[in-house]
Protein backbone atom coordinates (compact mmCIF):
# COMPACT_ATOMS: atom_id res chain seq x y z
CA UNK A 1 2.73 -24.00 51.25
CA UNK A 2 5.70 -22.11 52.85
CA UNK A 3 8.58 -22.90 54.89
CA UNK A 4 8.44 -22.23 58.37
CA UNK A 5 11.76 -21.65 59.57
CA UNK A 6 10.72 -21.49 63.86
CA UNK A 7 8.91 -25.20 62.88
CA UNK A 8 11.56 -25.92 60.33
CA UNK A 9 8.79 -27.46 57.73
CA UNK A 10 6.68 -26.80 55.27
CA UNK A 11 3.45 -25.43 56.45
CA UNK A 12 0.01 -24.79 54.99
CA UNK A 13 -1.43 -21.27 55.41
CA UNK A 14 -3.17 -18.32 54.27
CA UNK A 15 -1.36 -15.01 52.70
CA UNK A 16 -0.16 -12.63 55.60
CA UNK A 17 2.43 -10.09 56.03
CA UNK A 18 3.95 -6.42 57.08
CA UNK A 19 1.65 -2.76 56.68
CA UNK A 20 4.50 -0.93 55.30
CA UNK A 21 4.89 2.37 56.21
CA UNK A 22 1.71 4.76 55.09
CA UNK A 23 -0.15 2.10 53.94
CA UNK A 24 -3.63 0.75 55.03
CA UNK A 25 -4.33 -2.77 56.08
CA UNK A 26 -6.44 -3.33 53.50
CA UNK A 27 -4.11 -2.11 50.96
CA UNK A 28 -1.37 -4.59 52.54
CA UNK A 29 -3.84 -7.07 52.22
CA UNK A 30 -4.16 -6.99 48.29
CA UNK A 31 -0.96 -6.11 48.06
CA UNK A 32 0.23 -9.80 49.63
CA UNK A 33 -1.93 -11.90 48.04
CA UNK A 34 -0.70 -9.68 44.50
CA UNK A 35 3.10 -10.96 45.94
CA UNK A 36 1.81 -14.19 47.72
CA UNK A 37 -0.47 -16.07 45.23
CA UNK A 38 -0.55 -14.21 42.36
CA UNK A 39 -3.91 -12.84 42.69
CA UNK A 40 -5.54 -9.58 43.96
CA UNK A 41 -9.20 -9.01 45.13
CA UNK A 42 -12.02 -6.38 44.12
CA UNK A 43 -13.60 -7.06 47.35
CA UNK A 44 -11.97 -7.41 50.59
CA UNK A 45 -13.84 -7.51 53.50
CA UNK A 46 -12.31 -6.78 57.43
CA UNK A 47 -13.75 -9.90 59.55
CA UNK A 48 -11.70 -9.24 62.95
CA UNK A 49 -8.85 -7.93 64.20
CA UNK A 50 -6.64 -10.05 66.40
CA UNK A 51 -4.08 -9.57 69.28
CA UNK A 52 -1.36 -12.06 68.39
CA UNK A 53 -0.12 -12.38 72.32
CA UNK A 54 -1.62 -9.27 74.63
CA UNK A 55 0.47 -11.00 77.45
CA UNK A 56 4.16 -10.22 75.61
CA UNK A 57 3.44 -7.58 73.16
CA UNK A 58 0.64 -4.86 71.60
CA UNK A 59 0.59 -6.53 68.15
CA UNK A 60 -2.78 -6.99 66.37
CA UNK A 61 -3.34 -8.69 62.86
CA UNK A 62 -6.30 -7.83 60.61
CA UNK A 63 -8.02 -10.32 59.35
CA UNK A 64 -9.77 -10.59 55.88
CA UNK A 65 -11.58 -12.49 53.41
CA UNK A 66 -10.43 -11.93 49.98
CA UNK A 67 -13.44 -12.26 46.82
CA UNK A 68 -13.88 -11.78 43.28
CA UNK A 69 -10.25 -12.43 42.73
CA UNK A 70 -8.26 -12.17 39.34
CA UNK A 71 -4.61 -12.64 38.38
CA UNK A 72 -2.45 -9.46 39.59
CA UNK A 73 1.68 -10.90 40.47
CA UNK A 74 3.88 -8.57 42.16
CA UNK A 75 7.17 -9.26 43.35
CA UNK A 76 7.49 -10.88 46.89
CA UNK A 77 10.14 -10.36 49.72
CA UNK A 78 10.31 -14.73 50.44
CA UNK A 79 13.64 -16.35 50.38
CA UNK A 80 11.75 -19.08 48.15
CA UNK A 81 8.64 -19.65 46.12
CA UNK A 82 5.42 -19.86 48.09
CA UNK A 83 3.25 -23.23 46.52
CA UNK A 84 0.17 -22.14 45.93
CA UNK A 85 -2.29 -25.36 47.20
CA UNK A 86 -5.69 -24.56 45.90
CA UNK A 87 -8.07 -25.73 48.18
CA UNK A 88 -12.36 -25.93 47.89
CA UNK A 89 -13.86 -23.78 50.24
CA UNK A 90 -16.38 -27.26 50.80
CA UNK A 91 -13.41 -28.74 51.42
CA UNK A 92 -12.45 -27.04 54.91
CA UNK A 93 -12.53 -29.84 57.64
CA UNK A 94 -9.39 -31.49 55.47
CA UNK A 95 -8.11 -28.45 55.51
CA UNK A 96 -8.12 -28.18 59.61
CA UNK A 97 -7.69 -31.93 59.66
CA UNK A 98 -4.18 -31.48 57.62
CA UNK A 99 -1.48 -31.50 59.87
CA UNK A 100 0.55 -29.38 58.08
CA UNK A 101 -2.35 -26.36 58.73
CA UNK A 102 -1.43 -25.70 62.08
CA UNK A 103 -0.30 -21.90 62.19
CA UNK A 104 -3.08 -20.55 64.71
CA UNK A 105 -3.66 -17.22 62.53
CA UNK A 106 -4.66 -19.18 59.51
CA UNK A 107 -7.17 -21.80 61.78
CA UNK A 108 -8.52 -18.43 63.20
CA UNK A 109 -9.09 -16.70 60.10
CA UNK A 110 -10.62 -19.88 58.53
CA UNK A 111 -13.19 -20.60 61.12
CA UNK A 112 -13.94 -16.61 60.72
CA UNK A 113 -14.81 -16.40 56.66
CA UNK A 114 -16.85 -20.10 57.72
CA UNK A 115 -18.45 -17.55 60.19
CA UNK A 116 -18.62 -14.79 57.63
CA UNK A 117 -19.88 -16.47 54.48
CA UNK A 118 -22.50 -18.79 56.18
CA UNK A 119 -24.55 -15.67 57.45
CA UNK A 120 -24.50 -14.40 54.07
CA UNK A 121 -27.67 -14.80 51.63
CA UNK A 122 -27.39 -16.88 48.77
CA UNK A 123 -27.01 -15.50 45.36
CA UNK A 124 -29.30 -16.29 43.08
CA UNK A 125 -28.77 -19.52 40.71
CA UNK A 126 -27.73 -19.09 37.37
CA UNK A 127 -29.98 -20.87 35.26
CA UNK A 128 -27.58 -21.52 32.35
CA UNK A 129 -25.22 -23.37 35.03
CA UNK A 130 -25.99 -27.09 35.81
């Protein structure tokens, strides 16, 4: 949960933010969740890249799913503390059906890990886990 100052509220939404200069999307990637959440990922996988508005301007956003996460902080840029709202993954129709998950980036990105993780085979069950 962040504040939105063009909305002037609090909204819901997934970790995004800036390439800086030399660096690789993917690297940006980690590196926002590490300043965003407080995690980073060992496996981070490109799922589509996106033109924000081709009618006003060239800018494109990358797209990906983080997995196999563990606890990495770095220091953010945000003028306040991001909330970090876990949410279950088989809990993602109250997540679109929360009004305060409106920012079209995050709706797109969510609908593409759905996409993503639904054509991917199931891992095999761990018996020792009921």
């Amino acid at each position: 949960r962040e504040y939105a100052a063009g909305t002037e509220q609090y909204e819901l939404g997934f970790p995004k933010g800036l390439i800086d200069p030399g660096e690789q999307a993917i690297e940006a990637a980690n590196r926002e969740l590490q300043e965003e959440i407080g995690f980073a990922a060992n496996k981070l996988t490109l799922l589509k890249e996106l033109s924000l508005a081709p009618g006003y301007f060239a800018s494109k956003m990358q797209i990906f799913l983080a997995e196999d996460l563990y606890e990495s902080c770095l220091e953010g840029d945000e003028p306040e503390p991001i909330v970090v709202v876990p949410w279950a993954l088989a809990d993602w129709q109250a997540l679109l059906d929360n009004r305060d998950f409106s920012e079209s980036r995050s709706v797109s990105a969510l609908f593409l890990a759905q996409q993503f993780l639904a054509q991917q085979p199931l891992a095999p069950k761990d018996p020792h886990i009921k």
